[in-house]
PDB file of N, CA and C in Angstrom:
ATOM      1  N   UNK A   1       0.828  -1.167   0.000  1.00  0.00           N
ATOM      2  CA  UNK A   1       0.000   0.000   0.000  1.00  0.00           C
ATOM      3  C   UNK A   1       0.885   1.247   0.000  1.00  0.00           C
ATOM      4  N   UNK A   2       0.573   2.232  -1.171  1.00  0.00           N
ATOM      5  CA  UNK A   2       1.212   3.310  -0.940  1.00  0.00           C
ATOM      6  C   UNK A   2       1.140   4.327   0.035  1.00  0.00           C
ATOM      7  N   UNK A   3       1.668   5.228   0.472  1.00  0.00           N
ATOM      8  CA  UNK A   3       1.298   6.618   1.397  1.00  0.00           C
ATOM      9  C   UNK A   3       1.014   7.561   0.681  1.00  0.00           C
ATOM     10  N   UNK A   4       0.031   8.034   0.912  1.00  0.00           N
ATOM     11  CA  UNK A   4      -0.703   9.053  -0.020  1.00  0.00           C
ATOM     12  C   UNK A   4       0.389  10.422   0.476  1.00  0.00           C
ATOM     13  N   UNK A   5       0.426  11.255  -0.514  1.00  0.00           N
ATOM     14  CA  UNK A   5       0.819  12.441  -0.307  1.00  0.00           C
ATOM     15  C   UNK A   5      -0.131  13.342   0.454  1.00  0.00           C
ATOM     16  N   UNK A   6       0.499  14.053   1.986  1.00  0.00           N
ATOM     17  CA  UNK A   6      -0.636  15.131   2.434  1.00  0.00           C
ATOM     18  C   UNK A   6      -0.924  16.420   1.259  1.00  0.00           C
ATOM     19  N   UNK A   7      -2.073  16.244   2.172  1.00  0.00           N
ATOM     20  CA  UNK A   7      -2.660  17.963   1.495  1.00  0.00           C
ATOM     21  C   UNK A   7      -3.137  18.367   2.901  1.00  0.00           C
ATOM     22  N   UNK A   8      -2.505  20.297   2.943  1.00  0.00           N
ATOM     23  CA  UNK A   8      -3.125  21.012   4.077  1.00  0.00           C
ATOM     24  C   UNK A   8      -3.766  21.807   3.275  1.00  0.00           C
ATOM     25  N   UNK A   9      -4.929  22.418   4.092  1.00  0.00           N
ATOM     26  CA  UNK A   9      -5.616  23.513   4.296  1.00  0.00           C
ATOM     27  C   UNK A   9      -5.371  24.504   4.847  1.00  0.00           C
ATOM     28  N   UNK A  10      -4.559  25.694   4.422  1.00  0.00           N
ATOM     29  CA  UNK A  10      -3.905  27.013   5.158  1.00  0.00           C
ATOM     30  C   UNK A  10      -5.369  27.671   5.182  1.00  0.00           C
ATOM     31  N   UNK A  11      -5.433  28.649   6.310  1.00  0.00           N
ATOM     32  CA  UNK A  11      -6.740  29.202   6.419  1.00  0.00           C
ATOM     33  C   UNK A  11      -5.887  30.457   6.948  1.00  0.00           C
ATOM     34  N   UNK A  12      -5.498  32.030   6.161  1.00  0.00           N
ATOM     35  CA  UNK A  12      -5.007  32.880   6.569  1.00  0.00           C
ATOM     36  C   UNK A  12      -5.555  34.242   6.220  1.00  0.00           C
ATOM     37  N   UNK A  13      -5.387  35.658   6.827  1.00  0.00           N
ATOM     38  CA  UNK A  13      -6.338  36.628   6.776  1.00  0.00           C
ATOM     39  C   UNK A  13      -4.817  37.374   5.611  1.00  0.00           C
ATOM     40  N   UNK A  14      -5.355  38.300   4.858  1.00  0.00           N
ATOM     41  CA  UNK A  14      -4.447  39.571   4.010  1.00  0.00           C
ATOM     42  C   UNK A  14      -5.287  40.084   3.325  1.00  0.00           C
ATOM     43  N   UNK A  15      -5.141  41.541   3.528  1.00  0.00           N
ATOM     44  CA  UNK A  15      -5.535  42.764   3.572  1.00  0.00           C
ATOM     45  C   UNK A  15      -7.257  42.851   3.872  1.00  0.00           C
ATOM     46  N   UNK A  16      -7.752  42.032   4.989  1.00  0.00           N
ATOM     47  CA  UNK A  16      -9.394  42.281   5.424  1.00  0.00           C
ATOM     48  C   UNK A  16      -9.966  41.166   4.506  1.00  0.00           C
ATOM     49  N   UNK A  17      -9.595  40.245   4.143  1.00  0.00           N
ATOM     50  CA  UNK A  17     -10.141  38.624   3.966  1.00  0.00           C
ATOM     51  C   UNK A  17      -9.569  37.648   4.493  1.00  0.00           C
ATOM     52  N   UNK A  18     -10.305  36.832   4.363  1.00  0.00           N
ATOM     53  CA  UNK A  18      -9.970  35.213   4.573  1.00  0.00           C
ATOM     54  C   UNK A  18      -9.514  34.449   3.279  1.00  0.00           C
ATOM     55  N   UNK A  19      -8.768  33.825   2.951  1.00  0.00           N
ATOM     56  CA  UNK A  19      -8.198  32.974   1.835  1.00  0.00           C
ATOM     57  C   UNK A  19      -7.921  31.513   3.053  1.00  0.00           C
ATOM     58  N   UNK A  20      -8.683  30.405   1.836  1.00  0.00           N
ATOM     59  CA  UNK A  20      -8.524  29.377   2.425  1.00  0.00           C
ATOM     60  C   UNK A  20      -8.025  28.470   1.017  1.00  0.00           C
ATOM     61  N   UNK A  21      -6.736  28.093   1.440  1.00  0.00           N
ATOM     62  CA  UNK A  21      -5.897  27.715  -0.072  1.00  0.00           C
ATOM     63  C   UNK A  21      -5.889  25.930   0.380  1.00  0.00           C
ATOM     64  N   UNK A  22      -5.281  25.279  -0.467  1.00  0.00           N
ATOM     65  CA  UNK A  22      -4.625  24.015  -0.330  1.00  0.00           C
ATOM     66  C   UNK A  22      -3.456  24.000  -0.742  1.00  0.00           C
ATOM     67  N   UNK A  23      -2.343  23.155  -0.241  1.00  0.00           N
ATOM     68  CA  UNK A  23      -1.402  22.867  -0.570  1.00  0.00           C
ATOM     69  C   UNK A  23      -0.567  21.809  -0.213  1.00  0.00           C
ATOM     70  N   UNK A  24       0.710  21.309  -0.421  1.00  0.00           N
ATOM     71  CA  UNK A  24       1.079  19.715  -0.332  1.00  0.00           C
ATOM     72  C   UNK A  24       2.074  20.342   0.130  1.00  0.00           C
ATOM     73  N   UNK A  25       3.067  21.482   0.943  1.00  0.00           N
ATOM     74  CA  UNK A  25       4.124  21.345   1.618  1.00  0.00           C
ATOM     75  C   UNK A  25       3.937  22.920   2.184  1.00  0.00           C
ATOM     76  N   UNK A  26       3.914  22.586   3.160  1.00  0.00           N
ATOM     77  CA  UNK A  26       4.422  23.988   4.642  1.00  0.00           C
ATOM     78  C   UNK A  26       5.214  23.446   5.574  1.00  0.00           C
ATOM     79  N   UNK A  27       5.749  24.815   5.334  1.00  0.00           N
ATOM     80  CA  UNK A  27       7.054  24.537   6.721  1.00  0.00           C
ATOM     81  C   UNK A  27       7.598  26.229   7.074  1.00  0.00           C
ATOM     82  N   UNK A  28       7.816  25.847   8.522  1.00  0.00           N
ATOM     83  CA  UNK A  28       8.258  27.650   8.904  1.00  0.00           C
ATOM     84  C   UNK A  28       9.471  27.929   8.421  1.00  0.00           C
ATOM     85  N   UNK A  29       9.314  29.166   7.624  1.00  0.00           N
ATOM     86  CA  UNK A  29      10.580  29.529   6.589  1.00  0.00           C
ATOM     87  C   UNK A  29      11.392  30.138   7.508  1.00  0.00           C
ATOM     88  N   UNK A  30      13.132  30.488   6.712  1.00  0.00           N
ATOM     89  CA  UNK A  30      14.036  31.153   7.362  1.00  0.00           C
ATOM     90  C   UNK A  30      13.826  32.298   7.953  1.00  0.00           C
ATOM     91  N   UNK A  31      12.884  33.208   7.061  1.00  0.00           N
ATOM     92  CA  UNK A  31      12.552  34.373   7.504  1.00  0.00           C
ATOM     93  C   UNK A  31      11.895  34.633   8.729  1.00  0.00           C
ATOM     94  N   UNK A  32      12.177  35.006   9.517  1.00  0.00           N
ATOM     95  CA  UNK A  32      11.881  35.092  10.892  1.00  0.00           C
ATOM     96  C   UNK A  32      10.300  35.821  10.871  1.00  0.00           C
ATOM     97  N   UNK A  33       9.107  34.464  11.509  1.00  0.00           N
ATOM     98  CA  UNK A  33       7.847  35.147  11.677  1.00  0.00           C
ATOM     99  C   UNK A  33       7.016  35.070  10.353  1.00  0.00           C
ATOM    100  N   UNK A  34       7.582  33.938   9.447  1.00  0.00           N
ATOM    101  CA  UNK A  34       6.800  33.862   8.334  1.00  0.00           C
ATOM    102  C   UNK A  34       6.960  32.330   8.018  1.00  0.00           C
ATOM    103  N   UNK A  35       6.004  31.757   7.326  1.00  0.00           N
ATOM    104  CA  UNK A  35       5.416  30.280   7.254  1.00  0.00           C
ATOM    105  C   UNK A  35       5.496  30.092   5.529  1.00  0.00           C
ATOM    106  N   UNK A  36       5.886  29.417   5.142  1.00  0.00           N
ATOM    107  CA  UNK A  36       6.461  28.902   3.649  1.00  0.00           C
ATOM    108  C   UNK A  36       5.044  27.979   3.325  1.00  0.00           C
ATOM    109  N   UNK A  37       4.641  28.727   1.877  1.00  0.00           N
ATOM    110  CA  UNK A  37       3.317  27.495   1.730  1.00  0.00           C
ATOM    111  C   UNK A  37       4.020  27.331   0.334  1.00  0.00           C
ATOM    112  N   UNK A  38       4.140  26.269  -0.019  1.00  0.00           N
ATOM    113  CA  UNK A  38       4.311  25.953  -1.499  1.00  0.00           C
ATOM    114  C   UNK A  38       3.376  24.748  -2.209  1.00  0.00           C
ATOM    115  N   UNK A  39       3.492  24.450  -3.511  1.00  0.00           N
ATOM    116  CA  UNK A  39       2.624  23.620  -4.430  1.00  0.00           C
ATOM    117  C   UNK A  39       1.222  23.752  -4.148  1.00  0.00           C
ATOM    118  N   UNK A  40       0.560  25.228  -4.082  1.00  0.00           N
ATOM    119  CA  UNK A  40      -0.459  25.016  -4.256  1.00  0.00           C
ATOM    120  C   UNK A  40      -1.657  24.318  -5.046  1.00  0.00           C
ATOM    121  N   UNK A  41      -2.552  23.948  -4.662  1.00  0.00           N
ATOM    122  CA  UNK A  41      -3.207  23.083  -5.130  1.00  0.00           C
ATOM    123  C   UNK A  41      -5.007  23.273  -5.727  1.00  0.00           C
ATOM    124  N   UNK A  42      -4.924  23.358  -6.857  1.00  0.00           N
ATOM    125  CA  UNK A  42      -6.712  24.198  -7.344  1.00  0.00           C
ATOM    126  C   UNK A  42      -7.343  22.859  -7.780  1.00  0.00           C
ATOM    127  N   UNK A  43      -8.782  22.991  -7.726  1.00  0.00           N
ATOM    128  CA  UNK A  43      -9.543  21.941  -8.397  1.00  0.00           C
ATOM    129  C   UNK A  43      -9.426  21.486  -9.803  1.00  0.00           C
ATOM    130  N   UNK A  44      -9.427  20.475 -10.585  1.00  0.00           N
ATOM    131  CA  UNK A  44      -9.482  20.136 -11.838  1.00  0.00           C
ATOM    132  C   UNK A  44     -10.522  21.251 -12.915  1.00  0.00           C
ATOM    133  N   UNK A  45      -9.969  21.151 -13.816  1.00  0.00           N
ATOM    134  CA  UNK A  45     -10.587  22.508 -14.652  1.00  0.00           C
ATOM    135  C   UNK A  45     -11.685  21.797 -15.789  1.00  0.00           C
ATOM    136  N   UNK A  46     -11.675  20.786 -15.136  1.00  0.00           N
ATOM    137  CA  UNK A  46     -13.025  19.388 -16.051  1.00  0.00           C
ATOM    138  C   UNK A  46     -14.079  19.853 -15.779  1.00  0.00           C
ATOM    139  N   UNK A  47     -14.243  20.366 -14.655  1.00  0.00           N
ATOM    140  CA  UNK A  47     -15.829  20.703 -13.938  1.00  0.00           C
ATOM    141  C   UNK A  47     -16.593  21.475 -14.660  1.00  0.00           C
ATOM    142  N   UNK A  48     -17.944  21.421 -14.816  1.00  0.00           N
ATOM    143  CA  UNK A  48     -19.039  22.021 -15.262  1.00  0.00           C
ATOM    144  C   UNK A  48     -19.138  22.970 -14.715  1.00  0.00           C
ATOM    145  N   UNK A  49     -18.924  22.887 -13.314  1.00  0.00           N
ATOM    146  CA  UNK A  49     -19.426  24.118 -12.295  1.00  0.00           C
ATOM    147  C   UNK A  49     -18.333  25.028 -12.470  1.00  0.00           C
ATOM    148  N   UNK A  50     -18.099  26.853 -12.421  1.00  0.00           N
ATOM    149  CA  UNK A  50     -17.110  26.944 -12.175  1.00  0.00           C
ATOM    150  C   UNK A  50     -17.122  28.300 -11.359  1.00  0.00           C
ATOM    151  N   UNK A  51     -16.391  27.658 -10.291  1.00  0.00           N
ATOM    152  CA  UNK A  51     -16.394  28.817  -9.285  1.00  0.00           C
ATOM    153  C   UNK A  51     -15.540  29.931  -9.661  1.00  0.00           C
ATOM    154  N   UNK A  52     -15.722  31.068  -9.267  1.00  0.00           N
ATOM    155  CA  UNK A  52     -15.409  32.643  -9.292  1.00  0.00           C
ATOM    156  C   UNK A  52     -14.417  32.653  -8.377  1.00  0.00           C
ATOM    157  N   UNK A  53     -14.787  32.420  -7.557  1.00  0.00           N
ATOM    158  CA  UNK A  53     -13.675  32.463  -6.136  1.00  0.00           C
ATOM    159  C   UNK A  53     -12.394  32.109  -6.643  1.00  0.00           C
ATOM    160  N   UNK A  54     -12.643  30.618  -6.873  1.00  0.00           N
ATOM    161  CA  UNK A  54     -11.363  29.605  -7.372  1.00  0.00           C
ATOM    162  C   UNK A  54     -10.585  30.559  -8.161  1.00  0.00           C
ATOM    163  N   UNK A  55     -11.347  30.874  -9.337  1.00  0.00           N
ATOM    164  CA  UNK A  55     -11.146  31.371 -10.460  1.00  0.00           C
ATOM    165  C   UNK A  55     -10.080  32.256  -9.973  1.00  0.00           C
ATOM    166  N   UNK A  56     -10.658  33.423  -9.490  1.00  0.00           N
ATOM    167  CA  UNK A  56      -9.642  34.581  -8.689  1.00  0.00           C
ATOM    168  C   UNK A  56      -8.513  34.137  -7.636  1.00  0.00           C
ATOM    169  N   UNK A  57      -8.801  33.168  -7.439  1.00  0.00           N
ATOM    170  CA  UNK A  57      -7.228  32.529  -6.732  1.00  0.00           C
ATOM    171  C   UNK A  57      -6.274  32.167  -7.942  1.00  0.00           C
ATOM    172  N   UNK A  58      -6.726  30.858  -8.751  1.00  0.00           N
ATOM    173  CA  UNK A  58      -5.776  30.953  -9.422  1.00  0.00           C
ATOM    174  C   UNK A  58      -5.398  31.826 -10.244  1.00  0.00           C
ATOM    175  N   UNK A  59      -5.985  32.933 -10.729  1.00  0.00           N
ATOM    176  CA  UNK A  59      -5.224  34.262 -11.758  1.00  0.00           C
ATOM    177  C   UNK A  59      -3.995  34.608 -10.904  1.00  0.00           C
ATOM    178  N   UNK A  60      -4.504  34.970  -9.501  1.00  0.00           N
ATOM    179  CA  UNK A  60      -3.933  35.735  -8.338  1.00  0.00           C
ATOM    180  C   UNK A  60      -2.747  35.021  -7.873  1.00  0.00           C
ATOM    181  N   UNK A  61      -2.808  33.581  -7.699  1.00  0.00           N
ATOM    182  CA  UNK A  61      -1.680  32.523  -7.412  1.00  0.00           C
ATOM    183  C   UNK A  61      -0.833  31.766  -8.925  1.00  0.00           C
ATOM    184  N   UNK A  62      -0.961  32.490 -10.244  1.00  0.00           N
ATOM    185  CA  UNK A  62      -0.306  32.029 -10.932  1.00  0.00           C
ATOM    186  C   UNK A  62       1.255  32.138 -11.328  1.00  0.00           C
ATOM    187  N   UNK A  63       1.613  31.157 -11.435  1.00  0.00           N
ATOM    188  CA  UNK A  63       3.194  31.698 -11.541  1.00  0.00           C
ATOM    189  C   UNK A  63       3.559  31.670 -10.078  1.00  0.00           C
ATOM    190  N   UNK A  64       3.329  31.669  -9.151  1.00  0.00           N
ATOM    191  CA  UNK A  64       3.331  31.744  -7.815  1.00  0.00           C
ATOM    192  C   UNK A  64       4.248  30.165  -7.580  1.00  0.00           C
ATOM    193  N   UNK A  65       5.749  30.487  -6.927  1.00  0.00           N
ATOM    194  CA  UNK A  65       6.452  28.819  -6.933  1.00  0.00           C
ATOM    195  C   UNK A  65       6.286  28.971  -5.065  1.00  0.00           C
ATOM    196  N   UNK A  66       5.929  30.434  -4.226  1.00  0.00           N
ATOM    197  CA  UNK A  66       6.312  29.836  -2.767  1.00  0.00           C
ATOM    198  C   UNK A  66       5.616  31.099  -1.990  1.00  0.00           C
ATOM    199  N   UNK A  67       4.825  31.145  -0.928  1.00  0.00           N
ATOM    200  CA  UNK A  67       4.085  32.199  -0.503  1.00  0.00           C
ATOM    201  C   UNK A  67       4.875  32.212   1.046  1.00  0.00           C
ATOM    202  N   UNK A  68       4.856  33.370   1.137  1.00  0.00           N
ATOM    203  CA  UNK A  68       5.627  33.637   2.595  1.00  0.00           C
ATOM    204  C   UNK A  68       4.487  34.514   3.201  1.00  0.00           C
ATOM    205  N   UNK A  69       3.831  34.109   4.392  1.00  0.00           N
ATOM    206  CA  UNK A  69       2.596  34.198   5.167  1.00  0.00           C
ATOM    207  C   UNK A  69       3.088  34.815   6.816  1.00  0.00           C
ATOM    208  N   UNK A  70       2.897  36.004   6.905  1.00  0.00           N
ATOM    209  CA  UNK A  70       3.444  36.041   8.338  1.00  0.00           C
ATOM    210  C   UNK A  70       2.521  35.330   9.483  1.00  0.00           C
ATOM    211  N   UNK A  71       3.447  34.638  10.367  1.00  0.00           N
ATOM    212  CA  UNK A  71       2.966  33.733  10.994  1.00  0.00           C
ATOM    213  C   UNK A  71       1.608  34.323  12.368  1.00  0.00           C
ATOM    214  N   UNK A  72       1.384  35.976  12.267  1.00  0.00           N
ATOM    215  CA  UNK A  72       0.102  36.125  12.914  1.00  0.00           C
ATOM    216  C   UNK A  72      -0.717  36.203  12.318  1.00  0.00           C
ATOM    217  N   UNK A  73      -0.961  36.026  10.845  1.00  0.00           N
ATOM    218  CA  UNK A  73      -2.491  35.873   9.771  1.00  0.00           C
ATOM    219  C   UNK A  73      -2.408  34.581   9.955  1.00  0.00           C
ATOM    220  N   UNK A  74      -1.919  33.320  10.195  1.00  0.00           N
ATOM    221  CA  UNK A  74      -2.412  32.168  10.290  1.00  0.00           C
ATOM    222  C   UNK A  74      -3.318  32.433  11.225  1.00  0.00           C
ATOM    223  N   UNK A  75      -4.733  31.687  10.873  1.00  0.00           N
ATOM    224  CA  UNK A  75      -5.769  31.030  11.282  1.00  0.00           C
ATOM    225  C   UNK A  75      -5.713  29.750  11.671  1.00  0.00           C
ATOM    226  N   UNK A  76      -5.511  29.115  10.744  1.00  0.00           N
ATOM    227  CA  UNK A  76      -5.330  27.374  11.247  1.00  0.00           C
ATOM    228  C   UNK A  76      -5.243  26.832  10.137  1.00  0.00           C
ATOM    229  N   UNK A  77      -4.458  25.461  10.246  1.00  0.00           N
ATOM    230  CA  UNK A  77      -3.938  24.621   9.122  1.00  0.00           C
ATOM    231  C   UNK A  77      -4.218  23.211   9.387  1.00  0.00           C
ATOM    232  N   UNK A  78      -4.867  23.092   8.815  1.00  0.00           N
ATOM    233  CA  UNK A  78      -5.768  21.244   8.879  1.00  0.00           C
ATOM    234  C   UNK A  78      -4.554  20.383   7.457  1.00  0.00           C
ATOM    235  N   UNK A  79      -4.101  19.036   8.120  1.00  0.00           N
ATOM    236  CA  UNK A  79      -3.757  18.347   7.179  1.00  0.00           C
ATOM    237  C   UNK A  79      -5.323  17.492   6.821  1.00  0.00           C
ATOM    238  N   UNK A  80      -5.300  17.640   5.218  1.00  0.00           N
ATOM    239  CA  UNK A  80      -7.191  16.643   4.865  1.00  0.00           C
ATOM    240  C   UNK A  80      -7.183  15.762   4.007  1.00  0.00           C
ATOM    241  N   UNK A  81      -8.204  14.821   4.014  1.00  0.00           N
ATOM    242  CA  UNK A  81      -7.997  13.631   3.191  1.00  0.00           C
ATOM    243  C   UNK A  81      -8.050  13.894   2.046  1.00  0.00           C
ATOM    244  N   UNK A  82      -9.026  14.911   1.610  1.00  0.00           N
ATOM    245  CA  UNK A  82      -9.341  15.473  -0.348  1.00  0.00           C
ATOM    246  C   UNK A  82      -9.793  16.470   0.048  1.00  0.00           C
ATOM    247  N   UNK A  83      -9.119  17.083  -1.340  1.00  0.00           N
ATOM    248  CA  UNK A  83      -9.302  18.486  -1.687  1.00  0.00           C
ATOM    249  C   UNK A  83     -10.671  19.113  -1.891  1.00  0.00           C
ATOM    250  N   UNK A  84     -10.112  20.071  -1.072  1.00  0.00           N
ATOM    251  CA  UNK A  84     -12.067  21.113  -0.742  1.00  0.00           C
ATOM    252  C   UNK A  84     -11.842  22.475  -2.376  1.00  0.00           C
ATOM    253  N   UNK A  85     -12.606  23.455  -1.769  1.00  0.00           N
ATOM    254  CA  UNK A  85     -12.734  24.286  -3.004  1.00  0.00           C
ATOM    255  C   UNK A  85     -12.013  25.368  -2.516  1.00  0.00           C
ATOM    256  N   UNK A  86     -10.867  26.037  -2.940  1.00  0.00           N
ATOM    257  CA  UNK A  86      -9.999  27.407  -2.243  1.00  0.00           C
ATOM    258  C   UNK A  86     -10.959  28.489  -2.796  1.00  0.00           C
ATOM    259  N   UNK A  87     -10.652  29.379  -1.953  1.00  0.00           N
ATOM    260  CA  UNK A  87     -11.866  30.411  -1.660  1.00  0.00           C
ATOM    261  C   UNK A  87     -11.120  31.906  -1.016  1.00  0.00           C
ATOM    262  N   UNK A  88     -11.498  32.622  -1.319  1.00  0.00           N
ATOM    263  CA  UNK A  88     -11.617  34.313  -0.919  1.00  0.00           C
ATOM    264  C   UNK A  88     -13.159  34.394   0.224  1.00  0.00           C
ATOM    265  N   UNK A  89     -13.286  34.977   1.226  1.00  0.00           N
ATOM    266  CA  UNK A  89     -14.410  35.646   1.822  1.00  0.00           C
ATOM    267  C   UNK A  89     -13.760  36.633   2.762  1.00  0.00           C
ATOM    268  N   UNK A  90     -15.085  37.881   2.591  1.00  0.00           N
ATOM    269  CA  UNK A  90     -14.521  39.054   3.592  1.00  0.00           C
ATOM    270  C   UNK A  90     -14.676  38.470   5.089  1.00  0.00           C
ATOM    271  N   UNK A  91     -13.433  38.996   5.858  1.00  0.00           N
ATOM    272  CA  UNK A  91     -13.782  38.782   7.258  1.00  0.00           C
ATOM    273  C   UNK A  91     -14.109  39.703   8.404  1.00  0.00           C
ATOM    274  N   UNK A  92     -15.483  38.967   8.475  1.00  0.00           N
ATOM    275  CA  UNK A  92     -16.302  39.735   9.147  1.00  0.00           C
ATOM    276  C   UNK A  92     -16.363  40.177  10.885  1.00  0.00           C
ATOM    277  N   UNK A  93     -16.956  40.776  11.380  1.00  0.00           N
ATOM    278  CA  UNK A  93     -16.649  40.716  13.126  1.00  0.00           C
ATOM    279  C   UNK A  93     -15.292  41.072  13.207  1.00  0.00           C
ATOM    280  N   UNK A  94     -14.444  41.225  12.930  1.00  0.00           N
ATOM    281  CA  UNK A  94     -13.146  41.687  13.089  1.00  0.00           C
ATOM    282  C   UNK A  94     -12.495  43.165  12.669  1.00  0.00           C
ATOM    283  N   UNK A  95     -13.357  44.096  13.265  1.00  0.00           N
ATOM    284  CA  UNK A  95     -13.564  45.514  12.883  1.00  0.00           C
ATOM    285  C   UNK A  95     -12.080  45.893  13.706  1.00  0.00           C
ATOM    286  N   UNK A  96     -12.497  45.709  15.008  1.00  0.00           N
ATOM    287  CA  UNK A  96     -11.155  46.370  15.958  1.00  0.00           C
ATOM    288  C   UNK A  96     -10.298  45.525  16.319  1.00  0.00           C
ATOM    289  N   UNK A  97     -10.644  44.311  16.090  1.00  0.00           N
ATOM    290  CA  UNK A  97      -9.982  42.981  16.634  1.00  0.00           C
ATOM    291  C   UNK A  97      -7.697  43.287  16.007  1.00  0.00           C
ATOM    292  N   UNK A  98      -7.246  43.632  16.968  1.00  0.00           N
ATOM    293  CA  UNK A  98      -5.548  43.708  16.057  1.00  0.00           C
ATOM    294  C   UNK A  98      -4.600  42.048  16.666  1.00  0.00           C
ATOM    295  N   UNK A  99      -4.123  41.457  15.976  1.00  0.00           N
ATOM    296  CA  UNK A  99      -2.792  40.335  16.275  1.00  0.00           C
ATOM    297  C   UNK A  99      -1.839  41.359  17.820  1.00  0.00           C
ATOM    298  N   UNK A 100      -1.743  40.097  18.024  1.00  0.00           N
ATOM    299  CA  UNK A 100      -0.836  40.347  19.303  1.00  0.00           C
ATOM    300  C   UNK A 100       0.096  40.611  18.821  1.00  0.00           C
ATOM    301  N   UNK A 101       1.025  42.032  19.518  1.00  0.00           N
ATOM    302  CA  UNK A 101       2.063  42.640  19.494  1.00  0.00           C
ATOM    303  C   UNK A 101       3.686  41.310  19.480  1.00  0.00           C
ATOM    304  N   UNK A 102       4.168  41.056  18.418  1.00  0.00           N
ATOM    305  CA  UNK A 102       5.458  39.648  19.036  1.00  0.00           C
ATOM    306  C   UNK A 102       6.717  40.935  19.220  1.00  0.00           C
ATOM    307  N   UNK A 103       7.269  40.445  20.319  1.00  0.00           N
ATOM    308  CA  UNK A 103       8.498  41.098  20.808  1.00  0.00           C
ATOM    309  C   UNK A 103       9.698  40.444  19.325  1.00  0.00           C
ATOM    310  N   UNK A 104      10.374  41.375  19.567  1.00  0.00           N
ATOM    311  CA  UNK A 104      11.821  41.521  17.858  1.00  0.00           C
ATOM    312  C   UNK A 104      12.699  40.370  19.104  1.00  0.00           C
ATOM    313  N   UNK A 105      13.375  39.283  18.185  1.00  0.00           N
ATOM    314  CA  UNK A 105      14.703  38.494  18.573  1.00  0.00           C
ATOM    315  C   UNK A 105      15.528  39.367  19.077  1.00  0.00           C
ATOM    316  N   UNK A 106      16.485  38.393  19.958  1.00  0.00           N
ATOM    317  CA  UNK A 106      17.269  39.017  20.165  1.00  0.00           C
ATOM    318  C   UNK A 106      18.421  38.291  19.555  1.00  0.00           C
ATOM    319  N   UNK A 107      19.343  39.324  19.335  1.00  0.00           N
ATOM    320  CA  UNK A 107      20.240  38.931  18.255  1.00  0.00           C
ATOM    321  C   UNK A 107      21.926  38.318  18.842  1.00  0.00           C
TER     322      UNK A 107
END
């Protein structure tokens, strides 16, 4: 039996949305305070249906080989069995809400 390759679900906020992407490799990058998402992952382009959302991710993620995410817009990252639909939505309730202040390394 083979081992399937993971797929995560990054769920992260930039510039007053939510983007909920897929992808097959994260790991916390060199850059101090930022999270490495690479090989993103879009639905098959066979489908009848075709979402807008999607659509505007992949224009937006094309050409795209590695996304550097600072690590206080993570929301949460689910490893999942199959691929859901990546998506844009405004985020809402979060008028005054600000990320906790992280203290600078010390060097």
């Amino acid at each position: 039996m083979s081992k399937r390759e993971p797929i995560y679900k990054v769920i992260f906020l930039n510039q007053g949305q939510v983007y909920e992407m897929y992808a097959k490799q994260i790991f916390q990058s060199d850059l101090w305070g930022f999270l490495e998402v690479e090989e993103f992952v879009f639905g098959e382009r066979s489908q009848l249906v075709v979402d807008p959302s999607e659509e505007k991710l992949k224009a937006q993620f094309d050409g795209v080989v590695r996304s550097f995410v600072p690590m206080h817009s993570i929301v949460r990252i689910d490893e999942v069995e199959r691929l859901g639909t990546p998506k844009i939505s405004e985020a809402r309730g979060m008028g005054n809400v600000m990320p906790f202040p992280m203290p600078m390394p010390d060097k």
